[in-house]
N, C-alpha and C. Protein backbone atom coordinates (compact mmCIF):
# COMPACT_ATOMS: atom_id res chain seq x y z
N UNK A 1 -91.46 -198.61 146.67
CA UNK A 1 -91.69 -197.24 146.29
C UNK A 1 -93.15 -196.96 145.95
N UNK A 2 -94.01 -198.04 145.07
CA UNK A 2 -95.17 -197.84 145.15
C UNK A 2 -95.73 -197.63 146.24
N UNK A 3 -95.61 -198.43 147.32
CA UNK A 3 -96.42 -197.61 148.77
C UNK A 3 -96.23 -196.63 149.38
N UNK A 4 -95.07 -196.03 149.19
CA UNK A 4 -94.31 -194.47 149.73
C UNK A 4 -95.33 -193.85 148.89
N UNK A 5 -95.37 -194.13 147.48
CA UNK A 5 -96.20 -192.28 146.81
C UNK A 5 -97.72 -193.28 147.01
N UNK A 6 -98.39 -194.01 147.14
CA UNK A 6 -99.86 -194.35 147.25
C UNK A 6 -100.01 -193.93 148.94
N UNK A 7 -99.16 -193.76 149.28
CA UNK A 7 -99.14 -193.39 151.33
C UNK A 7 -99.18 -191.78 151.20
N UNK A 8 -98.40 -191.18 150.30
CA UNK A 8 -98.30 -189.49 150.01
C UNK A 8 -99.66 -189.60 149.82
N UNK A 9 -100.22 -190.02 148.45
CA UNK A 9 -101.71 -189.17 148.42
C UNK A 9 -102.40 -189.84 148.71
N UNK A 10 -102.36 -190.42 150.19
CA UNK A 10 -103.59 -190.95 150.69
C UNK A 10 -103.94 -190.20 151.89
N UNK A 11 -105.68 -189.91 151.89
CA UNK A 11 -106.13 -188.96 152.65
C UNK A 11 -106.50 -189.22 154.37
N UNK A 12 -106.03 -190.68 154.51
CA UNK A 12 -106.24 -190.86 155.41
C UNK A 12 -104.75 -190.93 156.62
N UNK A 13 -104.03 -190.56 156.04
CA UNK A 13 -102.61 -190.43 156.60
C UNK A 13 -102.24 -189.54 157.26
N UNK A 14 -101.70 -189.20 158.53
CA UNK A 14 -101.79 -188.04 158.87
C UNK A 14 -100.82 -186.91 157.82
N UNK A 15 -101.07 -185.51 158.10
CA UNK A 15 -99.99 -184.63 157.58
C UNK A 15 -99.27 -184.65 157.72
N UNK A 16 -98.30 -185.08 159.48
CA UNK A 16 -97.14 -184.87 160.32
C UNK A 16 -96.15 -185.91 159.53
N UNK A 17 -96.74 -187.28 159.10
CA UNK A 17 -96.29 -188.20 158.73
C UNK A 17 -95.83 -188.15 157.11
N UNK A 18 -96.70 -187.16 156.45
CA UNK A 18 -96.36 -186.86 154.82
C UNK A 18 -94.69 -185.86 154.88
N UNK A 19 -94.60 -185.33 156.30
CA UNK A 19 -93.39 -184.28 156.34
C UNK A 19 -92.20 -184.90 156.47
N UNK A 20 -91.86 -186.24 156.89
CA UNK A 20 -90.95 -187.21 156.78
C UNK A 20 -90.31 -187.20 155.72
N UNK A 21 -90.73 -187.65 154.42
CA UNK A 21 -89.70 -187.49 153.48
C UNK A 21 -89.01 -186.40 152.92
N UNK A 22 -89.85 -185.23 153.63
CA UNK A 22 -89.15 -183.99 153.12
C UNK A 22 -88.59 -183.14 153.71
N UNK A 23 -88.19 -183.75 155.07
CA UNK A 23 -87.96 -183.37 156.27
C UNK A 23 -86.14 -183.39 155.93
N UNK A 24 -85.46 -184.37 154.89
CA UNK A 24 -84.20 -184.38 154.93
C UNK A 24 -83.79 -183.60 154.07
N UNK A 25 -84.76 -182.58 153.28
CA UNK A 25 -84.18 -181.73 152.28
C UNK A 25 -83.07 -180.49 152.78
N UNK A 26 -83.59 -179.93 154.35
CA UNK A 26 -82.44 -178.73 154.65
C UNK A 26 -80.95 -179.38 155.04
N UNK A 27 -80.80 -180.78 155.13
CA UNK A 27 -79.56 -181.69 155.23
C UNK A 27 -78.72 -181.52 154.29
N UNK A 28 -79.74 -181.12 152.83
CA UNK A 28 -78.06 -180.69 151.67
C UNK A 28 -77.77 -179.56 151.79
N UNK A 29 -78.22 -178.30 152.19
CA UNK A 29 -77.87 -176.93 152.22
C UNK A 29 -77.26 -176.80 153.27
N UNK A 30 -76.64 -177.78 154.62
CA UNK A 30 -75.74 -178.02 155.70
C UNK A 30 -74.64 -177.81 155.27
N UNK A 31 -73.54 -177.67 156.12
CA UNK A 31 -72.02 -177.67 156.05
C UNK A 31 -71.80 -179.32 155.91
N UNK A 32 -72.31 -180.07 156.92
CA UNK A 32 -72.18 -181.59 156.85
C UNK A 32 -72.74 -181.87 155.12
N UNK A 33 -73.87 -181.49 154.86
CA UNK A 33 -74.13 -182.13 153.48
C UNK A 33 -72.95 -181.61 152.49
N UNK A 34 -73.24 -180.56 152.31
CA UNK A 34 -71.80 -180.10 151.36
C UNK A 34 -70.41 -180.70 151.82
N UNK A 35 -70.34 -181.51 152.70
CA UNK A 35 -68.51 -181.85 153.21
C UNK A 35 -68.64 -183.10 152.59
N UNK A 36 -69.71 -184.01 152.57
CA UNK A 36 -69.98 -185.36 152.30
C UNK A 36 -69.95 -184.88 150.42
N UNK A 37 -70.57 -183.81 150.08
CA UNK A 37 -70.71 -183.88 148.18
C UNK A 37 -69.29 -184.21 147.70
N UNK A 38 -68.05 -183.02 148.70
CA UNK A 38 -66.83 -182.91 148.05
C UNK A 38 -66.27 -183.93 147.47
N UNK A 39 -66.49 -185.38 148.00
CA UNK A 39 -66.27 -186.95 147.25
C UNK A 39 -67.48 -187.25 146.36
N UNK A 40 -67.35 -187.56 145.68
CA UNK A 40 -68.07 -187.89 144.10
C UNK A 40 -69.03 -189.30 144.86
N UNK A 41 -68.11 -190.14 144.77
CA UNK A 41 -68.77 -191.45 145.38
C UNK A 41 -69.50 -191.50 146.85
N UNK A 42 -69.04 -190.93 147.34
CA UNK A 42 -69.11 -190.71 148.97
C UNK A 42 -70.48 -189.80 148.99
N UNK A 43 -70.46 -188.50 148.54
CA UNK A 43 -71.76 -187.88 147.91
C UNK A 43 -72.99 -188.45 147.80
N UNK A 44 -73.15 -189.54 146.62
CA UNK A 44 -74.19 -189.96 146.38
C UNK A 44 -74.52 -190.73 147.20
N UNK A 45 -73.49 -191.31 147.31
CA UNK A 45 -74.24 -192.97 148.62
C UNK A 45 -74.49 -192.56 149.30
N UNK A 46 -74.34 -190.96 149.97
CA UNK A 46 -74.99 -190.40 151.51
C UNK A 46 -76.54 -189.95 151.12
N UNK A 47 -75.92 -189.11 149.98
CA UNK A 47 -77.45 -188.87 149.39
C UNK A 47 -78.59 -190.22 149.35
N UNK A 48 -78.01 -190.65 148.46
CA UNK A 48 -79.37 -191.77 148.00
C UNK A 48 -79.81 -192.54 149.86
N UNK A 49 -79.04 -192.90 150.74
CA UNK A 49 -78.78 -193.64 151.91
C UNK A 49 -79.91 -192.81 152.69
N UNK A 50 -79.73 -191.60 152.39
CA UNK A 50 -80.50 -190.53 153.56
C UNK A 50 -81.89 -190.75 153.00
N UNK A 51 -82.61 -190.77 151.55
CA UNK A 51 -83.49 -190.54 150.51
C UNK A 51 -84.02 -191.79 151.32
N UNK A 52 -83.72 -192.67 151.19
CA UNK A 52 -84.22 -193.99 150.98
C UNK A 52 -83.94 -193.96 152.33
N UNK A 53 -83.66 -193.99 153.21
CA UNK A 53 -83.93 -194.22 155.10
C UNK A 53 -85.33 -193.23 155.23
N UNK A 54 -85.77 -192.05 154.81
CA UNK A 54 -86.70 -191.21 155.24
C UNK A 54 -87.58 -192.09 154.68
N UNK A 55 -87.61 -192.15 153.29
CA UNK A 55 -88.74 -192.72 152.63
C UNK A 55 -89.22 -194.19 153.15
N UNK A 56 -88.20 -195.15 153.72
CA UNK A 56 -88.94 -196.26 154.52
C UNK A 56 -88.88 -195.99 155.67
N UNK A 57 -89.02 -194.85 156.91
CA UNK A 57 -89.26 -194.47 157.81
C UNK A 57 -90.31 -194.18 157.59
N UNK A 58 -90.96 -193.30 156.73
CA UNK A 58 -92.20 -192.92 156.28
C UNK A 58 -93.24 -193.93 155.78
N UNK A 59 -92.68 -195.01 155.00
CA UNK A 59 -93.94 -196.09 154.19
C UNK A 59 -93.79 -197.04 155.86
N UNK A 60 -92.97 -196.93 156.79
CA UNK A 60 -93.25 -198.00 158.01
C UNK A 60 -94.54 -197.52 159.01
N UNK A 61 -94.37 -196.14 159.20
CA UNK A 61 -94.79 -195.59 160.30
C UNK A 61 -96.15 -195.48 159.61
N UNK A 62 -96.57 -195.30 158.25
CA UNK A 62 -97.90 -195.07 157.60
C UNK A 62 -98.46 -196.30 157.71
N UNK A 63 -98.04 -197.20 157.20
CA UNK A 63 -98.74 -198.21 157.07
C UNK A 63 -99.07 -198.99 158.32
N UNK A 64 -97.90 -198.88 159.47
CA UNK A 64 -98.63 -199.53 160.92
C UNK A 64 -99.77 -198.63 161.14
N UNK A 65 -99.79 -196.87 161.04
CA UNK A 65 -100.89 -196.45 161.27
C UNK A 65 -102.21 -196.33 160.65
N UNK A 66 -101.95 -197.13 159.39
CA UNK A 66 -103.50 -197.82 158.01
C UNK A 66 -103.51 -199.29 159.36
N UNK A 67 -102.80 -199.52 158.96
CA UNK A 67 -103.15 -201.21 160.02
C UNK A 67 -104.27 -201.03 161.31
N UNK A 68 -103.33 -199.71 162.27
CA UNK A 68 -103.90 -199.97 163.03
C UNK A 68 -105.62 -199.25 163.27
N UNK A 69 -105.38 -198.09 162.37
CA UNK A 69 -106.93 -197.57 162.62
C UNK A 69 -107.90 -198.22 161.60
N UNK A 70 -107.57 -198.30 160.76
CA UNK A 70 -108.10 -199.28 159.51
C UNK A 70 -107.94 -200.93 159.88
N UNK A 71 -108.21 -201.56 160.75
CA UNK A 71 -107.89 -203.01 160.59
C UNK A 71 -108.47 -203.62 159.94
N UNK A 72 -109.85 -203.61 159.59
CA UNK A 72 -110.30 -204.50 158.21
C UNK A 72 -109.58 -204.27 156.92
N UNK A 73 -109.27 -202.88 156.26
CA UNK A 73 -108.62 -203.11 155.61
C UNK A 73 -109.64 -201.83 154.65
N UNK A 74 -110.56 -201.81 154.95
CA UNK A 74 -111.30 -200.97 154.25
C UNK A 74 -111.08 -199.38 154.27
N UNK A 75 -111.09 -198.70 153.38
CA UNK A 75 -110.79 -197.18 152.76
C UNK A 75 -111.50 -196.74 153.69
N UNK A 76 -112.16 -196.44 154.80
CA UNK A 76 -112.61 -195.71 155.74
C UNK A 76 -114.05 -195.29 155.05
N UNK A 77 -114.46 -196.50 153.91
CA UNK A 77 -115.61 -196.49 153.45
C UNK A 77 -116.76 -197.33 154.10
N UNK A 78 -117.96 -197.23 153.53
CA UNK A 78 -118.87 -198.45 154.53
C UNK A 78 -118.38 -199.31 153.73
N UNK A 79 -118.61 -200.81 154.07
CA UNK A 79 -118.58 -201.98 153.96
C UNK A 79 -119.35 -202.06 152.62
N UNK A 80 -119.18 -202.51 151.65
CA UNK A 80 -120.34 -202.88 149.99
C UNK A 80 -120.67 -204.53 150.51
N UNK A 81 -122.05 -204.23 150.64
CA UNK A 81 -122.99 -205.16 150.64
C UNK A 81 -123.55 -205.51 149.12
N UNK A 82 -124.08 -206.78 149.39
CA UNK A 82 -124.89 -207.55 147.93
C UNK A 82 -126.62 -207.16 148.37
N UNK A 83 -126.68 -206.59 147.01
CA UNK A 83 -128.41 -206.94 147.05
C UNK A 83 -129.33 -207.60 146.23
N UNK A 84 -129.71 -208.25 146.46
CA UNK A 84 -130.26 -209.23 146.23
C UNK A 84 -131.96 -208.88 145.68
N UNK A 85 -132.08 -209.59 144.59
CA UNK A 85 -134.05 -209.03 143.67
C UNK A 85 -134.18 -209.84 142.50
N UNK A 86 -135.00 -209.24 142.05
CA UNK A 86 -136.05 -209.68 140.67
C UNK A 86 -135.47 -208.78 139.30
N UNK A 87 -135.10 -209.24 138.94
CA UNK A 87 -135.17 -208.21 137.56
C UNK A 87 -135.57 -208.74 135.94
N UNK A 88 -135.19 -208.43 135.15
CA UNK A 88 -135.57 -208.58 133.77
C UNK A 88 -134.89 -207.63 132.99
N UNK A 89 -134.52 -208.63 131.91
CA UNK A 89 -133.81 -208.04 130.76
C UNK A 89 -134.65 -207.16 129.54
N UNK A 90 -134.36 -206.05 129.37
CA UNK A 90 -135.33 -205.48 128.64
C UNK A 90 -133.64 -205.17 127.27
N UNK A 91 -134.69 -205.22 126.00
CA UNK A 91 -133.70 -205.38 124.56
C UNK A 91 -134.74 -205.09 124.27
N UNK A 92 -134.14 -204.37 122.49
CA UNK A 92 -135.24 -203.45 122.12
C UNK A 92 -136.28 -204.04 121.38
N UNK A 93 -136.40 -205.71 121.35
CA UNK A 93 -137.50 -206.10 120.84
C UNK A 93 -138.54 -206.42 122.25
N UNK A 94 -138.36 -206.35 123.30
CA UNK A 94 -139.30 -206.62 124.40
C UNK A 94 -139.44 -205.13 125.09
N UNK A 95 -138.88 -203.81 124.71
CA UNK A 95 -139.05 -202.48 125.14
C UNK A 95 -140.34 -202.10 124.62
N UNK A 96 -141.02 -201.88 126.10
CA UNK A 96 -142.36 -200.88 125.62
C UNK A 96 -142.63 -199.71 124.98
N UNK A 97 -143.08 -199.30 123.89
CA UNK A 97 -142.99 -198.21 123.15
C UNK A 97 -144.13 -197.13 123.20
């Protein structure tokens, strides 16, 4: 579940792909969704079954598409390099006044 909502607000994901999980919401306002509520037990397990199939339809299809345009692995940032110098510790008994 952590990668489903870190995949929602990530900006590099497409939009089409954020509409997946919410794509099964007009399924309860159906005749089929309401026929499945009328059982108590039967209800939820369709519910939660449908919830949880969108939502790892959605963290599958995101993350092959981080894999594949992202293959290093990096935030679509440059690369952080080391730089390398001279420096010196300045404390307030060696601060020029």
């Amino acid at each position: 579940m952590p990668r489903t909502i870190g995949n929602l607000s990530d900006k590099r994901v497409p939009f089409l792909y954020k509409l997946i999980p919410f794509l099964v919401i007009p399924f309860y306002f159906t005749p089929v969704g309401r026929l499945f509520n009328a059982y108590a037990v039967w209800g939820l397990a369709d519910d939660f079954t449908i919830i949880l199939l969108s939502a790892a339809l959605f963290t599958w299809l995101s993350d092959n598409y981080l894999r594949k345009k992202y293959p290093d692995g990096n935030k679509g940032e440059s690369v952080k390099t080391t730089i390398e110098g001279e420096f010196t510790v300045v404390s307030e008994e060696t601060r020029p006044r």
